[in-house]
Protein backbone atom coordinates (compact mmCIF):
# COMPACT_ATOMS: atom_id res chain seq x y z
CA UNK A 1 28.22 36.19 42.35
CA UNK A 2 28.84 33.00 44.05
CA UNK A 3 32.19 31.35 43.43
CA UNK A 4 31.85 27.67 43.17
CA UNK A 5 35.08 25.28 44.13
CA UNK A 6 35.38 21.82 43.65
CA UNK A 7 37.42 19.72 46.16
CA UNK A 8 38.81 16.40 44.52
CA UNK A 9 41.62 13.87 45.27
CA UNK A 10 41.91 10.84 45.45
CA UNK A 11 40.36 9.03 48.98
CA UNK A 12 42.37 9.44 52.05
CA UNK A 13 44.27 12.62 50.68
CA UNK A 14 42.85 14.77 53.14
CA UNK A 15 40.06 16.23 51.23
CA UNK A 16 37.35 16.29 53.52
CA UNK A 17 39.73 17.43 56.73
CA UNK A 18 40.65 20.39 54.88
CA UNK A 19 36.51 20.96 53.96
CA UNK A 20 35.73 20.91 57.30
CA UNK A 21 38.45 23.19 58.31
CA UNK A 22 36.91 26.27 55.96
CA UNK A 23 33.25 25.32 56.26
CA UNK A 24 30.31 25.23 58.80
CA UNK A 25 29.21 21.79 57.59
CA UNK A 26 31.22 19.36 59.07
CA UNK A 27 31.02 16.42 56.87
CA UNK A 28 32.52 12.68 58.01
CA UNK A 29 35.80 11.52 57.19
CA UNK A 30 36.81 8.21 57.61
CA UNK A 31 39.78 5.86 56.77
CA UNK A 32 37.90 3.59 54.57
CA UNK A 33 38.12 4.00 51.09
CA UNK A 34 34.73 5.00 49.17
CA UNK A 35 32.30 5.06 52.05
CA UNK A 36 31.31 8.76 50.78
CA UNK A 37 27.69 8.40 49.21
CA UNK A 38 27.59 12.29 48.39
CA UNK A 39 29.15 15.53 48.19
CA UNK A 40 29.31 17.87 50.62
CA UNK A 41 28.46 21.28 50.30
CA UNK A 42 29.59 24.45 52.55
CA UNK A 43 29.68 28.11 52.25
CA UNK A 44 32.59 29.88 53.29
CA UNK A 45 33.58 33.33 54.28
CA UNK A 46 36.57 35.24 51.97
CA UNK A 47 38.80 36.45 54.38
CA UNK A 48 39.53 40.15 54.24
CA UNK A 49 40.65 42.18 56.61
CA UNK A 50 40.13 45.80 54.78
CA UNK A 51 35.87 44.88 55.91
CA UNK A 52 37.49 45.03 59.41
CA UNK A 53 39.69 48.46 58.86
CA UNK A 54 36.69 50.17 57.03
CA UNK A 55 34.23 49.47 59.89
CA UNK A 56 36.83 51.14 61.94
CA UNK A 57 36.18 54.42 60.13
CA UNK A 58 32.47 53.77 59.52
CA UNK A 59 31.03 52.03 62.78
CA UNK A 60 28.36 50.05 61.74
CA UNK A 61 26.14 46.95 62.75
CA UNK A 62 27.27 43.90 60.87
CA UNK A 63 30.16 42.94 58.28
CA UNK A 64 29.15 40.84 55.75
CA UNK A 65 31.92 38.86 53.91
CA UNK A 66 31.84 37.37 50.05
CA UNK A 67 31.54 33.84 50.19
CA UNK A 68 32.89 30.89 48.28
CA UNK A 69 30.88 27.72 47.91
CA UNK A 70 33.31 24.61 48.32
CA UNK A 71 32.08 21.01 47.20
CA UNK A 72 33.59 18.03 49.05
CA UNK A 73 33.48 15.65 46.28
CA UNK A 74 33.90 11.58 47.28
CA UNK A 75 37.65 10.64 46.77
CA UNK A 76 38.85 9.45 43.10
CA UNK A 77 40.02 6.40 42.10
CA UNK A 78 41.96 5.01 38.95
CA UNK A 79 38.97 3.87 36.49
CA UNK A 80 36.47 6.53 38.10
CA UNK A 81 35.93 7.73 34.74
CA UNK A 82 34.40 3.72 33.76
CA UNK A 83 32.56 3.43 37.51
CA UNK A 84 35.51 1.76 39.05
CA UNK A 85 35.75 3.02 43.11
CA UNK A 86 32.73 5.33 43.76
CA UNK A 87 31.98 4.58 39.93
CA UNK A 88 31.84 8.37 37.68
CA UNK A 89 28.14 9.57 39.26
CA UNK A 90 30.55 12.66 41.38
CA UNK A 91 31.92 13.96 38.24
CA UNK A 92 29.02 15.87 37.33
CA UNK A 93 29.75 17.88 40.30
CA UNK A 94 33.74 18.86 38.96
CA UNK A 95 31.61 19.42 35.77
CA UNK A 96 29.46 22.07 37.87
CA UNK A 97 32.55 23.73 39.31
CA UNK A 98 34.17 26.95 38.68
CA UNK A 99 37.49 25.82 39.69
CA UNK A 100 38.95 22.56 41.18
CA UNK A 101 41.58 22.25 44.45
CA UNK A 102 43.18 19.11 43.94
CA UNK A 103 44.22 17.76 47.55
CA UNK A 104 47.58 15.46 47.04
CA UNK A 105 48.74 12.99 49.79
CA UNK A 106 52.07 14.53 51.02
CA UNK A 107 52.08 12.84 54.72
CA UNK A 108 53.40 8.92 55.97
CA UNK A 109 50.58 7.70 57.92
CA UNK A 110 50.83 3.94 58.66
CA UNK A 111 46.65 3.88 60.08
CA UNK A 112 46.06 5.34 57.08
CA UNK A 113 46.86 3.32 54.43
CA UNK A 114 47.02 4.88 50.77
CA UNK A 115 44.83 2.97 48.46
CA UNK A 116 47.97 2.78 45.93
CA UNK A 117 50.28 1.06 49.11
CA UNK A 118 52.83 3.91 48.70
CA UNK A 119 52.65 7.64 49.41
CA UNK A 120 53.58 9.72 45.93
CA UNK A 121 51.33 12.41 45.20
CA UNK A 122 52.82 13.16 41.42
CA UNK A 123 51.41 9.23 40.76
CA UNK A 124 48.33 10.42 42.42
CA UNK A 125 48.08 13.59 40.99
CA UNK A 126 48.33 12.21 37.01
CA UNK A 127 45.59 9.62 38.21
CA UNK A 128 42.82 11.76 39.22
CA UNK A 129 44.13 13.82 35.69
CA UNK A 130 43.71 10.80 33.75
CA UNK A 131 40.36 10.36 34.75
CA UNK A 132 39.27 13.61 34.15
CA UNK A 133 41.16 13.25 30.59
CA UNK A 134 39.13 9.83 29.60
CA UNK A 135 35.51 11.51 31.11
CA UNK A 136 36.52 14.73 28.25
CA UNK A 137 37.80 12.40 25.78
CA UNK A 138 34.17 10.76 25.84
CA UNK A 139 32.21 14.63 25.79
CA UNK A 140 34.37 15.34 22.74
CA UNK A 141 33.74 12.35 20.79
CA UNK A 142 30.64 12.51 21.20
CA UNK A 143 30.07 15.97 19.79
CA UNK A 144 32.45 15.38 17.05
CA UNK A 145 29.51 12.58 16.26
CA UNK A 146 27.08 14.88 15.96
CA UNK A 147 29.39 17.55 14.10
CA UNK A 148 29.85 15.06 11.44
CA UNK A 149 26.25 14.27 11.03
CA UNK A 150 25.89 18.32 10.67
CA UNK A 151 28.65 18.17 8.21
CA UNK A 152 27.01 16.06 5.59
CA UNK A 153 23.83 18.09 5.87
CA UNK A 154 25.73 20.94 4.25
CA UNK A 155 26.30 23.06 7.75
CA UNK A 156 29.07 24.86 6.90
CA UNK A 157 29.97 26.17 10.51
CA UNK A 158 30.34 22.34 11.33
CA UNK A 159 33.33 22.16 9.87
CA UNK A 160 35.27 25.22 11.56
CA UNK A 161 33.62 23.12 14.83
CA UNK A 162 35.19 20.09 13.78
CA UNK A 163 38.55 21.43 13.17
CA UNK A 164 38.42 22.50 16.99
CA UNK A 165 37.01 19.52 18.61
CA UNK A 166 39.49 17.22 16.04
CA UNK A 167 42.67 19.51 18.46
CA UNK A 168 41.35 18.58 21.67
CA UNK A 169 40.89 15.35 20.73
CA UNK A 170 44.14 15.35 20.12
CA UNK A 171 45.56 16.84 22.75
CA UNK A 172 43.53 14.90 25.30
CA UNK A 173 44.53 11.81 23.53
CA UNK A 174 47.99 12.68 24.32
CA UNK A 175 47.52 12.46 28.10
CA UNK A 176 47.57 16.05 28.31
CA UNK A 177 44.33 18.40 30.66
CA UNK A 178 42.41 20.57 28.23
CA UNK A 179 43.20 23.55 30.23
CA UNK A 180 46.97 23.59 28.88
CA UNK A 181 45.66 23.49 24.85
CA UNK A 182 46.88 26.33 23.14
CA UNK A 183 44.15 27.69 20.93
CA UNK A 184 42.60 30.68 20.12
CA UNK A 185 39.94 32.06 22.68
CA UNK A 186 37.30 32.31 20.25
CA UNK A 187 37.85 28.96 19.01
CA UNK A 188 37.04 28.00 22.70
CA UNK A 189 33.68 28.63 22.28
CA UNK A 190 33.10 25.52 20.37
CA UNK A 191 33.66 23.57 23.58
CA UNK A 192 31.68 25.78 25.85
CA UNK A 193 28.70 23.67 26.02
CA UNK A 194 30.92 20.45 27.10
CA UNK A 195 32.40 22.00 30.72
CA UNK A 196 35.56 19.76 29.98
CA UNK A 197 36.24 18.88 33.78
CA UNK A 198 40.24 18.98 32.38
CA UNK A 199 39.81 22.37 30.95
CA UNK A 200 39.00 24.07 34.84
CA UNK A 201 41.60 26.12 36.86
CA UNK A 202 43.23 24.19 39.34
CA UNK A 203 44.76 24.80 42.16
CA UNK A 204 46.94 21.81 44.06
CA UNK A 205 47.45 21.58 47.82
CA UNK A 206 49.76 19.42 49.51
CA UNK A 207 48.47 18.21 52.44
CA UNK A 208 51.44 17.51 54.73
CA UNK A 209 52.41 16.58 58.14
CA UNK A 210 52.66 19.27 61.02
CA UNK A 211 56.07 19.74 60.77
CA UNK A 212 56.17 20.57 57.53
CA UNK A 213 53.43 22.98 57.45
CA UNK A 214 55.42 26.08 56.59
CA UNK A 215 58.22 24.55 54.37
CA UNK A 216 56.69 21.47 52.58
CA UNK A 217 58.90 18.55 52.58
CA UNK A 218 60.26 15.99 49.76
CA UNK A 219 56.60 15.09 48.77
CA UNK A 220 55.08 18.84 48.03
CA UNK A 221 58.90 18.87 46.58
CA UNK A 222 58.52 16.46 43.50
CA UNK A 223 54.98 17.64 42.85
CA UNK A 224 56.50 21.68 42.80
CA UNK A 225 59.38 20.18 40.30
CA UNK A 226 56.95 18.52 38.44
CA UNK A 227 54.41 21.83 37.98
CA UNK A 228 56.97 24.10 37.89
CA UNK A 229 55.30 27.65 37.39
CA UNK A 230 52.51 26.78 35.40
CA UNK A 231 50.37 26.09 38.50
CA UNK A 232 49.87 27.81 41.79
CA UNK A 233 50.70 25.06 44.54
CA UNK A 234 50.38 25.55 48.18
CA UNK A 235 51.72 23.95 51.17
CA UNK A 236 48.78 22.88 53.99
CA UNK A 237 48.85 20.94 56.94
CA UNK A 238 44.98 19.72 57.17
CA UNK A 239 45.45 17.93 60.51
CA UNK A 240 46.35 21.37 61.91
CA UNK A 241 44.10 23.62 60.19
CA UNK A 242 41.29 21.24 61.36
CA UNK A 243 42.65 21.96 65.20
CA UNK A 244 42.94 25.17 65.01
CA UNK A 245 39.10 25.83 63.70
CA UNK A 246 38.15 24.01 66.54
CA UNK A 247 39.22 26.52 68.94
CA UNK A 248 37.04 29.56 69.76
CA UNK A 249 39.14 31.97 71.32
CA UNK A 250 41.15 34.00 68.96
CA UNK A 251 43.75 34.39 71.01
CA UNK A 252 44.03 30.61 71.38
CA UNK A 253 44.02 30.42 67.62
CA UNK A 254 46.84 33.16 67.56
CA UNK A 255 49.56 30.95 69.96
CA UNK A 256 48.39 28.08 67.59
CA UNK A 257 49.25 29.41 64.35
CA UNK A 258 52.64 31.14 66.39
CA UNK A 259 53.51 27.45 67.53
CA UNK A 260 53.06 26.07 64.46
CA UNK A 261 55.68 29.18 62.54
CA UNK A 262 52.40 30.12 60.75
CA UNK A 263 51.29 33.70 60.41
CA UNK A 264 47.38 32.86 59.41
CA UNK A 265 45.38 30.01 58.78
CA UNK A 266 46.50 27.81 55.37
CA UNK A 267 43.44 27.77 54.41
CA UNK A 268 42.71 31.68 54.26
CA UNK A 269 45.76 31.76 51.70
CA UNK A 270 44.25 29.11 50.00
CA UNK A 271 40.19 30.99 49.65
CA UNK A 272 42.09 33.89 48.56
CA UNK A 273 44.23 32.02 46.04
CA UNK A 274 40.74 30.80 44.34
CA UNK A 275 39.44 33.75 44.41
CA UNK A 276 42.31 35.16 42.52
CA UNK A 277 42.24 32.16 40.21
CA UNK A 278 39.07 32.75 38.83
CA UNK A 279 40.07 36.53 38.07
CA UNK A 280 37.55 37.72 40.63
CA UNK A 281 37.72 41.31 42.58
CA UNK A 282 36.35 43.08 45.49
CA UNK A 283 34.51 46.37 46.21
CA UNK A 284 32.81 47.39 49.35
CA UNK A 285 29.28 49.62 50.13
CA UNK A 286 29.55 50.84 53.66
CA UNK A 287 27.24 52.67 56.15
CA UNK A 288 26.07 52.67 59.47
CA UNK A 289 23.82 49.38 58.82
CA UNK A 290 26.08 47.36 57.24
CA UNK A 291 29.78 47.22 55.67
CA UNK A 292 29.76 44.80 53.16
CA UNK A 293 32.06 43.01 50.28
CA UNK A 294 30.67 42.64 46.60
CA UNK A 295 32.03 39.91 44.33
CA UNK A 296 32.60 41.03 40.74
CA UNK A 297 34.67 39.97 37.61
CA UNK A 298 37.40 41.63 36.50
CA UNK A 299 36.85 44.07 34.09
CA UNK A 300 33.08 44.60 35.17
CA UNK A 301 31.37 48.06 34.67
CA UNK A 302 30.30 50.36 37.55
CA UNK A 303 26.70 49.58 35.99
CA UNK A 304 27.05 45.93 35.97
CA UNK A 305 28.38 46.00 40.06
CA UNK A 306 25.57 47.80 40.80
CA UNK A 307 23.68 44.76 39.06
CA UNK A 308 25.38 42.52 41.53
CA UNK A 309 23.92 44.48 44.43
CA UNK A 310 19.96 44.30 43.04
CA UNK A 311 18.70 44.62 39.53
CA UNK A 312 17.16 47.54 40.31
CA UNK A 313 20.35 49.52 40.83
CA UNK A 314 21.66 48.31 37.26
CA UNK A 315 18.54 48.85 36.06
CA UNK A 316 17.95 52.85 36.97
CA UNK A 317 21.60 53.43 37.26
CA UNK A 318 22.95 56.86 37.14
CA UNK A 319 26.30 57.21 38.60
CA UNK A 320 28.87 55.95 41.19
CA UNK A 321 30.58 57.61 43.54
CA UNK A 322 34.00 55.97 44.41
CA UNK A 323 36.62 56.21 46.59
CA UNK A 324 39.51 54.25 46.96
CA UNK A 325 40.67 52.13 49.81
CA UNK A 326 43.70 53.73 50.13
CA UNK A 327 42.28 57.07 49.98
CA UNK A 328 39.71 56.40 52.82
CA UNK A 329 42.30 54.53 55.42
CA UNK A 330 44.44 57.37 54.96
CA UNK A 331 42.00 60.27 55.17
CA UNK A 332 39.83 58.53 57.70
CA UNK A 333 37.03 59.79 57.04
CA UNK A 334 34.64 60.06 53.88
CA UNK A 335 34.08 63.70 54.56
CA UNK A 336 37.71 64.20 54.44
CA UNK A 337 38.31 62.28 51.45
CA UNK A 338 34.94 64.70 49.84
CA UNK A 339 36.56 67.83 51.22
CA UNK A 340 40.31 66.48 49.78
CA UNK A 341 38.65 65.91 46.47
CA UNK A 342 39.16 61.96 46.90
CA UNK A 343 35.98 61.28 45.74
CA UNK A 344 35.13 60.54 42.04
CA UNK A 345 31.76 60.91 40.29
CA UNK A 346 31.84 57.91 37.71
CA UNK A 347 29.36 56.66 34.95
CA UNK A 348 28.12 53.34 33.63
CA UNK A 349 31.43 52.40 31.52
CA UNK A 350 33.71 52.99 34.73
CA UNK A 351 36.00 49.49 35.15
CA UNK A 352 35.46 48.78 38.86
CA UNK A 353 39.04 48.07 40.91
CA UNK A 354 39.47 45.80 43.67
CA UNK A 355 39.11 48.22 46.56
CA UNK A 356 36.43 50.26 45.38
CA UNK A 357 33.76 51.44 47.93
CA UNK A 358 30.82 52.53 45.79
CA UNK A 359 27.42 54.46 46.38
CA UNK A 360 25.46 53.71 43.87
CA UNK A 361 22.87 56.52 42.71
CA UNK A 362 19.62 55.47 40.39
CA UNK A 363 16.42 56.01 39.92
CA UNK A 364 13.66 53.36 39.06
């Protein structure tokens, strides 16, 4: 299970340093406004460091990370949504996303003019919104079309679908991002099939100078006070997460990140803050060939993980044994945790926890 991010901002934000700072593909970035032609696409390793501790107590020959698959898409402009700047042919790739980090300009650069002339990312950030509000407004009205014409052919489910569409309308009309609508869940349904670019979880990140890497500054200020707690914002210096993936030696990296007052990497806090967006956990197979971390959703069955491993294990599924984390660290060892009675014996319906290790027994 593949999670699928969506990088967007307006040009010269910082987008693409901070893609190359997580990702193996190192895509181009350049002062000049619009000269993206494409996105650019990367996978990217969730960092964990429980893979690390568990091949401690199982030695094996490879760790294998989750990954996250980040988008770079071409910088935003005001009247993206009608073709203005790179025109609206990168918003099928938001549409395609599972969440979006939206990159705001929180840095004076004077080479590196803002499109705008002035540096305020809460202008910025209600741009970008707006665009992403007109290109929904559109999808909507154009199912409500075809709802209508279903209408007057006597569907009567139409008009429960109309009533929905007919509040996001609404709402969207008012300036406001589908995601903050408040509607019942199964109502949502009716939108489903439109992906309303406004309607993804977002994440914003404030890309600002060096020396305000660990404590923002009066820029990542007005855009917490205008968020407030309804979104997760996070502070990130791209300029110096770019430097320090550059360097190769770890300890290098460590006197880096101490320099700079930071503990890890910005952009590890921000992987994991996607992942925990999208309500998405963890649980680990290990053994002397490989120690490895699963992506699931919360809430999935031992049956379906195993499904997320190879079809055949869902398939001929006939239990899971589990252990916890916890258990194992402290035991250090999964004989001990057997002979402690730390292991558990569970069935197809058994809700998976973040932290599970899992042996999967089946028969196909």
């Amino acid at each position: 299970m593949a999670l699928h991010c969506g990088i967007i901002g307006l040009t010269n934000s910082g987008k693409t340093t901070l893609f190359n700072c997580m990702s193996n593909t190192h895509a181009e970035s350049s002062a000049a406004a619009f000269n993206a032609v494409k996105s650019n696409i990367g996978m990217v390793h969730v960092p964990d460091q429980r893979l690390h501790e568990l091949a401690r107590i199982q030695p094996t020959k490879r760790i294998v990370f989750t990954a996250v698959e980040f988008v770079d898409i071409p910088g935003l402009a005001k009247g993206s949504s009608t073709g203005a700047g790179v025109g609206n042919k990168f918003l099928a790739d938001i549409r395609n996303a599972d969440a979006l980090i939206h990159v705001l300009r929180c840095f004076d650069d004077d080479n590196l003019p803002h499109i705008d002339g002035s540096v305020n990312p809460v202008r910025d950030m209600e741009t970008v919104d707006l665009e992403l509000q007109v290109r929904d407004l559109e999808s909507v009205e154009k199912k409500m079309t075809k709802t209508l014409k279903l209408m007057k052919t006597g569907d009567k489910s139409a008009g429960k679908v109309m009533d929905v569409l007919e509040k996001y309308h609404n709402h969207l009309e008012s300036f406001r991002s589908a995601r903050s609508i408040e509607i019942d869940e199964q109502d949502k349904k009716h939108v489903a099939d439109l992906y309303l670019l406004s309607g993804k979880p977002v994440i914003y990140v404030c890309n600002v100078d060096e020396a305000s890497a660990v404590d923002g500054n009066k820029y990542s200020d007005q855009v917490k006070n205008v968020l407030g707690n309804d979104a997760e914002v996070l502070n990130l210096a791209a300029q110096v997460e770019a430097e320090i993936a550059e360097l190769e030696n770890d300890e290098d990296r460590l006197a880096f990140l101490h320099d700079a007052g930071l503990s890890e990497p910005g952009v590890n806090k921000l992987i994991r803050a996607a992942y925990k967006l999208l309500r998405l956990e963890t649980f680990f197979t290990i053994g002397p060939k490989e120690v490895r971390a699963w992506t699931i959703s919360e809430g999935m069955t031992a049956r379906q993980a195993a499904g997320v491993i190879h079809s055949d294990l869902e398939r001929g599924f006939i239990r899971a044994e589990v252990i916890k984390y916890d258990d194992l660290v402290a035991m250090g060892s999964e004989a001990a945790c057997r002979e402690k009675g730390k292991i558990s014996i569970e069935g197809r319906n058994y809700i998976v926890k973040d932290g599970d290790i899992m042996n999967i027994r089946f028969n196909v």
